[in-house]
Structure formats: structure tokens, C-alpha cells
N, C-alpha and C. Protein backbone atom coordinates (compact mmCIF):
# COMPACT_ATOMS: atom_id res chain seq x y z
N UNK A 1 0.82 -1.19 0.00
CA UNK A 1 0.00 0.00 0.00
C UNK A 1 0.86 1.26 0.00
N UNK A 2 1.91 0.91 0.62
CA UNK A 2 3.06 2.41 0.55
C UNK A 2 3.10 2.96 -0.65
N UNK A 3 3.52 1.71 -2.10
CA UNK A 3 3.65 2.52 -3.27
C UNK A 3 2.90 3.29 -4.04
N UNK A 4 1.52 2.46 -3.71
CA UNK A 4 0.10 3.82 -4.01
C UNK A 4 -0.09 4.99 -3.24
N UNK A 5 0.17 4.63 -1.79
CA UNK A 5 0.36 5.75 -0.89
C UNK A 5 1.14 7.19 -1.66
N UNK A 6 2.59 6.49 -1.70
CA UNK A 6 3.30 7.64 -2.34
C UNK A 6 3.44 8.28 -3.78
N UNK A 7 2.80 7.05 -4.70
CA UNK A 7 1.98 7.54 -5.95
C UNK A 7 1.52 8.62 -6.06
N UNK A 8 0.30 8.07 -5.29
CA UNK A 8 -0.89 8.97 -5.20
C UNK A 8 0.10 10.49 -4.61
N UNK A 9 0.39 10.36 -3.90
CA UNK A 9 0.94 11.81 -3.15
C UNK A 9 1.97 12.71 -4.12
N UNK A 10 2.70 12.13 -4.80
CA UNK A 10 3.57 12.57 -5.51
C UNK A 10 2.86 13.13 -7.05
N UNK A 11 1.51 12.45 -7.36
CA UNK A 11 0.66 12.89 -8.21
C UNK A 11 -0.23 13.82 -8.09
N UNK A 12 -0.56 14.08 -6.84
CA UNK A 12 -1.13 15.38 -5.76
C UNK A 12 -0.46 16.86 -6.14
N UNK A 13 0.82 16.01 -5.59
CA UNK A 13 2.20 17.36 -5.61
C UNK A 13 1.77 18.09 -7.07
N UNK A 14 2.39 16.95 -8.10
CA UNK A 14 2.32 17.60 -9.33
C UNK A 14 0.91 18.18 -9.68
N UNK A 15 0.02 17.71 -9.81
CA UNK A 15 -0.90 18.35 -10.15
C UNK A 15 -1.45 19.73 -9.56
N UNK A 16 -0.95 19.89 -7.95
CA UNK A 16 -1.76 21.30 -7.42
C UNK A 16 -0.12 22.16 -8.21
N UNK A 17 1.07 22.04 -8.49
CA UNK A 17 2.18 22.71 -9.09
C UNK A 17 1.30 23.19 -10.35
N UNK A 18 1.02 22.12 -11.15
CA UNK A 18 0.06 22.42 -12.41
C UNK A 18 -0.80 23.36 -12.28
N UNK A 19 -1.69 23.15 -11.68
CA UNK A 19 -2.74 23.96 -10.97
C UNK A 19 -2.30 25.68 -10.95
N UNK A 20 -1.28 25.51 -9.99
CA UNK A 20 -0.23 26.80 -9.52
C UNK A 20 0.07 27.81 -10.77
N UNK A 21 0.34 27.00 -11.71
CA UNK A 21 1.56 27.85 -12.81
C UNK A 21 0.50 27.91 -13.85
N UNK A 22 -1.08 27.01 -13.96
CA UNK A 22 -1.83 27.19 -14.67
C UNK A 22 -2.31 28.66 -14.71
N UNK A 23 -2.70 29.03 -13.08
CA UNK A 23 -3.14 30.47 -12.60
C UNK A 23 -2.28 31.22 -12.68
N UNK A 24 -1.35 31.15 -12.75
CA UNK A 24 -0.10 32.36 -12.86
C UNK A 24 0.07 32.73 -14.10
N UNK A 25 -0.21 31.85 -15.16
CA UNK A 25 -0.89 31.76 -16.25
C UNK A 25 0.54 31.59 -17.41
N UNK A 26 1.05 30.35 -16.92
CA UNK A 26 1.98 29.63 -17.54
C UNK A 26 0.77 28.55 -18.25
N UNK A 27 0.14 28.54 -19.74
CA UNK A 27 -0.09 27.57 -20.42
C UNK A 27 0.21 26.95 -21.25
N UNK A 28 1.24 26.47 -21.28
CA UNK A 28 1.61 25.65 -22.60
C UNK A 28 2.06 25.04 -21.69
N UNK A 29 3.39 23.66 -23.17
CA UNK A 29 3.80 22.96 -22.32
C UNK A 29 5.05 22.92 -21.57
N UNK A 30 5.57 24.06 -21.58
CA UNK A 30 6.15 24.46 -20.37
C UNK A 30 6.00 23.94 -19.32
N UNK A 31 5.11 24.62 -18.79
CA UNK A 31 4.42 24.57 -17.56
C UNK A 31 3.86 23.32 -17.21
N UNK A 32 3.60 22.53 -17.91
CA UNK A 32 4.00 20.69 -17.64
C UNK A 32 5.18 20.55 -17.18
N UNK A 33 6.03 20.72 -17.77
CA UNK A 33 7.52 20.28 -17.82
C UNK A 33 7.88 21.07 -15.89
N UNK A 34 7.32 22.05 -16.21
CA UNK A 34 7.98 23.17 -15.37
C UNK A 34 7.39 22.39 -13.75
N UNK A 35 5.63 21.77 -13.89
CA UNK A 35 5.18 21.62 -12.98
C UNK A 35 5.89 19.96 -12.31
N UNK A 36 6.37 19.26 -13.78
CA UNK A 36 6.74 18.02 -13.18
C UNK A 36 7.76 18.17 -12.24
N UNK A 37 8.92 18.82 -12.84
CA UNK A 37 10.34 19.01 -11.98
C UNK A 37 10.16 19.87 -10.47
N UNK A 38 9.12 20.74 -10.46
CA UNK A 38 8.92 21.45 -9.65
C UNK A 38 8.05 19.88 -8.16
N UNK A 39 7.32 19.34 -8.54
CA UNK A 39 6.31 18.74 -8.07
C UNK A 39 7.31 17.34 -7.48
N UNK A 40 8.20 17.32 -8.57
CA UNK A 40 9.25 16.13 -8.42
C UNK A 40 10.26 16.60 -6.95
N UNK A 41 10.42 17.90 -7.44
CA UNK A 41 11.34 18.16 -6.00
C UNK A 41 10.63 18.47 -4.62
N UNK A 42 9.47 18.34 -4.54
CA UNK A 42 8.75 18.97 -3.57
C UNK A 42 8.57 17.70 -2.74
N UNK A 43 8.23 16.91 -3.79
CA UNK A 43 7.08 15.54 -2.95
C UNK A 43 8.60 14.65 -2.68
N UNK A 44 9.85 14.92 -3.23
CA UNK A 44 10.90 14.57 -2.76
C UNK A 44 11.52 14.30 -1.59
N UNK A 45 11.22 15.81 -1.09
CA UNK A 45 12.07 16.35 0.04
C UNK A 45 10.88 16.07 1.13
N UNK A 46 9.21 16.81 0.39
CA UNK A 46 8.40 16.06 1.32
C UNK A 46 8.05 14.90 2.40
N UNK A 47 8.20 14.23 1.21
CA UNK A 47 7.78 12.89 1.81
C UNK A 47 9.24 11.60 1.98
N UNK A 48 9.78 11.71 3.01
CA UNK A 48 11.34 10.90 3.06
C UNK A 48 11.22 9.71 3.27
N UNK A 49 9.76 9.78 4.61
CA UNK A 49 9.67 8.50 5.22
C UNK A 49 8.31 8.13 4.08
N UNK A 50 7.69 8.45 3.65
CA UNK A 50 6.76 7.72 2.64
C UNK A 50 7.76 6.84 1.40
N UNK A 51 8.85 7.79 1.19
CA UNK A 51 9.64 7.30 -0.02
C UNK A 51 10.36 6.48 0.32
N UNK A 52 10.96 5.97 1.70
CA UNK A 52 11.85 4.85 2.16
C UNK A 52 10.67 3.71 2.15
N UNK A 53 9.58 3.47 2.72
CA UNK A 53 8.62 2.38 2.90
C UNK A 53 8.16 1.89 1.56
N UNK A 54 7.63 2.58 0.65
CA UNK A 54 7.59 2.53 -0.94
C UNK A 54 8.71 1.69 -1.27
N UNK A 55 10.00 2.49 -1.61
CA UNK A 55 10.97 1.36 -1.98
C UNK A 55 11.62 0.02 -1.18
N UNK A 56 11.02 -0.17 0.39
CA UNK A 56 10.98 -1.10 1.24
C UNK A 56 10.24 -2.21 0.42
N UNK A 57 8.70 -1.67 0.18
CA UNK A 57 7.74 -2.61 -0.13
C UNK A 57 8.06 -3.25 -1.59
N UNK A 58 8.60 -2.34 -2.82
CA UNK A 58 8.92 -2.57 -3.88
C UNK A 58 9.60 -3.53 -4.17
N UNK A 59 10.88 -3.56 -3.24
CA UNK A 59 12.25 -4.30 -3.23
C UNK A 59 11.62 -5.57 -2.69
N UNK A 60 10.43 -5.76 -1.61
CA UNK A 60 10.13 -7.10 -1.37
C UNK A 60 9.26 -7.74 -2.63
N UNK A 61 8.50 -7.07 -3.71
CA UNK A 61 8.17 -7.84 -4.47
C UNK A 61 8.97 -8.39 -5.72
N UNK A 62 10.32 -7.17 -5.47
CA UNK A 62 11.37 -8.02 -6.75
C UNK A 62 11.63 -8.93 -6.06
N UNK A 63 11.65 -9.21 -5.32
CA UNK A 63 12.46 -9.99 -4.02
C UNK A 63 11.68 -11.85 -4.60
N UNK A 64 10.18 -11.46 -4.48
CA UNK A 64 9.51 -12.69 -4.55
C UNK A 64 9.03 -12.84 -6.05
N UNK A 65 9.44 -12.19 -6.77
CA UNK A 65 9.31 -12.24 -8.21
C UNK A 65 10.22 -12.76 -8.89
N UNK A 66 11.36 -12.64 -7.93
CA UNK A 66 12.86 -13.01 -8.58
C UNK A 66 12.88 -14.70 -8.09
N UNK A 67 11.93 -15.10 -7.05
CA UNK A 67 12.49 -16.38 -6.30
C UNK A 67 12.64 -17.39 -7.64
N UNK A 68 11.37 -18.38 -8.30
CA UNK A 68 11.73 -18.41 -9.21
C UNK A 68 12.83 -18.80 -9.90
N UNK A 69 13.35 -17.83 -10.53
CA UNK A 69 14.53 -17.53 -11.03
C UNK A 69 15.38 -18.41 -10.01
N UNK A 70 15.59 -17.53 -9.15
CA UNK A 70 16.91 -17.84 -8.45
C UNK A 70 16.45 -19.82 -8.06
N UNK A 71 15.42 -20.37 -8.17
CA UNK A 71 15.45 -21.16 -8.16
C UNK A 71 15.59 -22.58 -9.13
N UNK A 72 15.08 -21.60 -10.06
CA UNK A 72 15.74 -22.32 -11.35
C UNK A 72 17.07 -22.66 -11.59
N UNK A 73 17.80 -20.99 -11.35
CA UNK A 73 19.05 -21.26 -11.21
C UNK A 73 19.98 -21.91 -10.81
N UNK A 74 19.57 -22.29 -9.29
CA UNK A 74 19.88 -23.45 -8.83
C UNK A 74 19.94 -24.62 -8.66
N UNK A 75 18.70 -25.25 -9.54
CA UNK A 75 18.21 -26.41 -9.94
C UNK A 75 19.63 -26.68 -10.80
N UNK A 76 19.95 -25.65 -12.08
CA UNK A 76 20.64 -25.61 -13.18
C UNK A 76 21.64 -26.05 -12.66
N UNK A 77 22.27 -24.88 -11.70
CA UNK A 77 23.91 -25.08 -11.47
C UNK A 77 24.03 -26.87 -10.99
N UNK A 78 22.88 -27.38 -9.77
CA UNK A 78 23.02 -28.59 -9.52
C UNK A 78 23.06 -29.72 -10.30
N UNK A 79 22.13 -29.26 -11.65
CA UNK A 79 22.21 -30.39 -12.77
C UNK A 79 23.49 -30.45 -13.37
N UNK A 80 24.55 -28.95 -13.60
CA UNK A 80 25.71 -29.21 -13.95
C UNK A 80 26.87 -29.69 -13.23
N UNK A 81 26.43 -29.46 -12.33
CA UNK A 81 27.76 -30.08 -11.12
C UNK A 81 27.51 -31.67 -11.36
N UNK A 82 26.63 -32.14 -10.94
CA UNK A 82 26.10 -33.37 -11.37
C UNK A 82 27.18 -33.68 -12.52
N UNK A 83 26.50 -33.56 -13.85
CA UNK A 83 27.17 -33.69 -15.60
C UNK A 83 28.81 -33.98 -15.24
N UNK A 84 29.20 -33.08 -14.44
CA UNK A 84 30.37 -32.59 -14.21
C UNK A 84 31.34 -33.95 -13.38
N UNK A 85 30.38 -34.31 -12.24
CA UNK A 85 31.08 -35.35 -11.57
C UNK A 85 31.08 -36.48 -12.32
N UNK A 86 30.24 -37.23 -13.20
CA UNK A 86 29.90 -38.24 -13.48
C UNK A 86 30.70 -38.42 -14.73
């Protein structure tokens, strides 16, 4: 839930920036550009402990996405060690 948590928040940021530079009356696409980087550094510095738990939670699903793999892998290496002794 952290990474929607901080999704969502970091999509907040940008959009009230948008919002901001819309009324100031930056319209083009500038002022996209202008609102992303702006919105990017805000919800940055904002949110430290939202952004550590996010990539906490992230890293556990490469984590179990990767098992798998790493188990294959090991199946492999054992079938060659095997080849290898015999």
C-alpha cells in the first residue's frame, strides 16, 4: 500500500504545481515540464519517510518475483555439477 500511498501523493504534488503555474498563467507545455520538476522536487524532500517504505515494499516484491529464477538457477547449477562429476 506504501507505493500507491506515495503515488498517489507525488501525483497530488504535481498536479496542485500544475494547478499553480496554470493560474499564474503559464499555459503551454512548459508549464507541464515546469510543474513536473517542480512537483518532483517537492514531494521529494516532502515525503522521506513515505519514499523509504515505498521502496521497502517494492524491493520485497522483486524480491519474490525473482524467487523463481533464483530457483531455477539453482536447480541448473546442480544439474551441472552433477554432468560434471559423473
Amino acid at each position: 500500500m506504501s507505493v500507491l500511498t506515495y503515488w498517489a501523493a507525488r501525483t497530488g504534488v504535481f498536479l496542485a504545481m500544475f494547478a499553480i503555474l496554470w493560474l499564474v498563467g503559464w499555459r503551454d507545455l512548459l508549464a507541464f515540464f515546469a510543474a513536473f520538476m517542480l512537483g518532483w522536487l517537492v514531494s521529494y524532500l516532502a515525503f522521506p519517510g513515505l519514499r523509504v517504505r515505498a521502496n521497502e515494499q517494492m524491493a520485497g516484491w522483486i524480491t519474490r518475483s525473482e524467487k523463481g529464477i533464483r530457483e531455477a538457477d539453482a536447480e541448473e547449477d546442480a544439474e551441472l555439477e552433477s554432468r560434471r562429476e559423473a
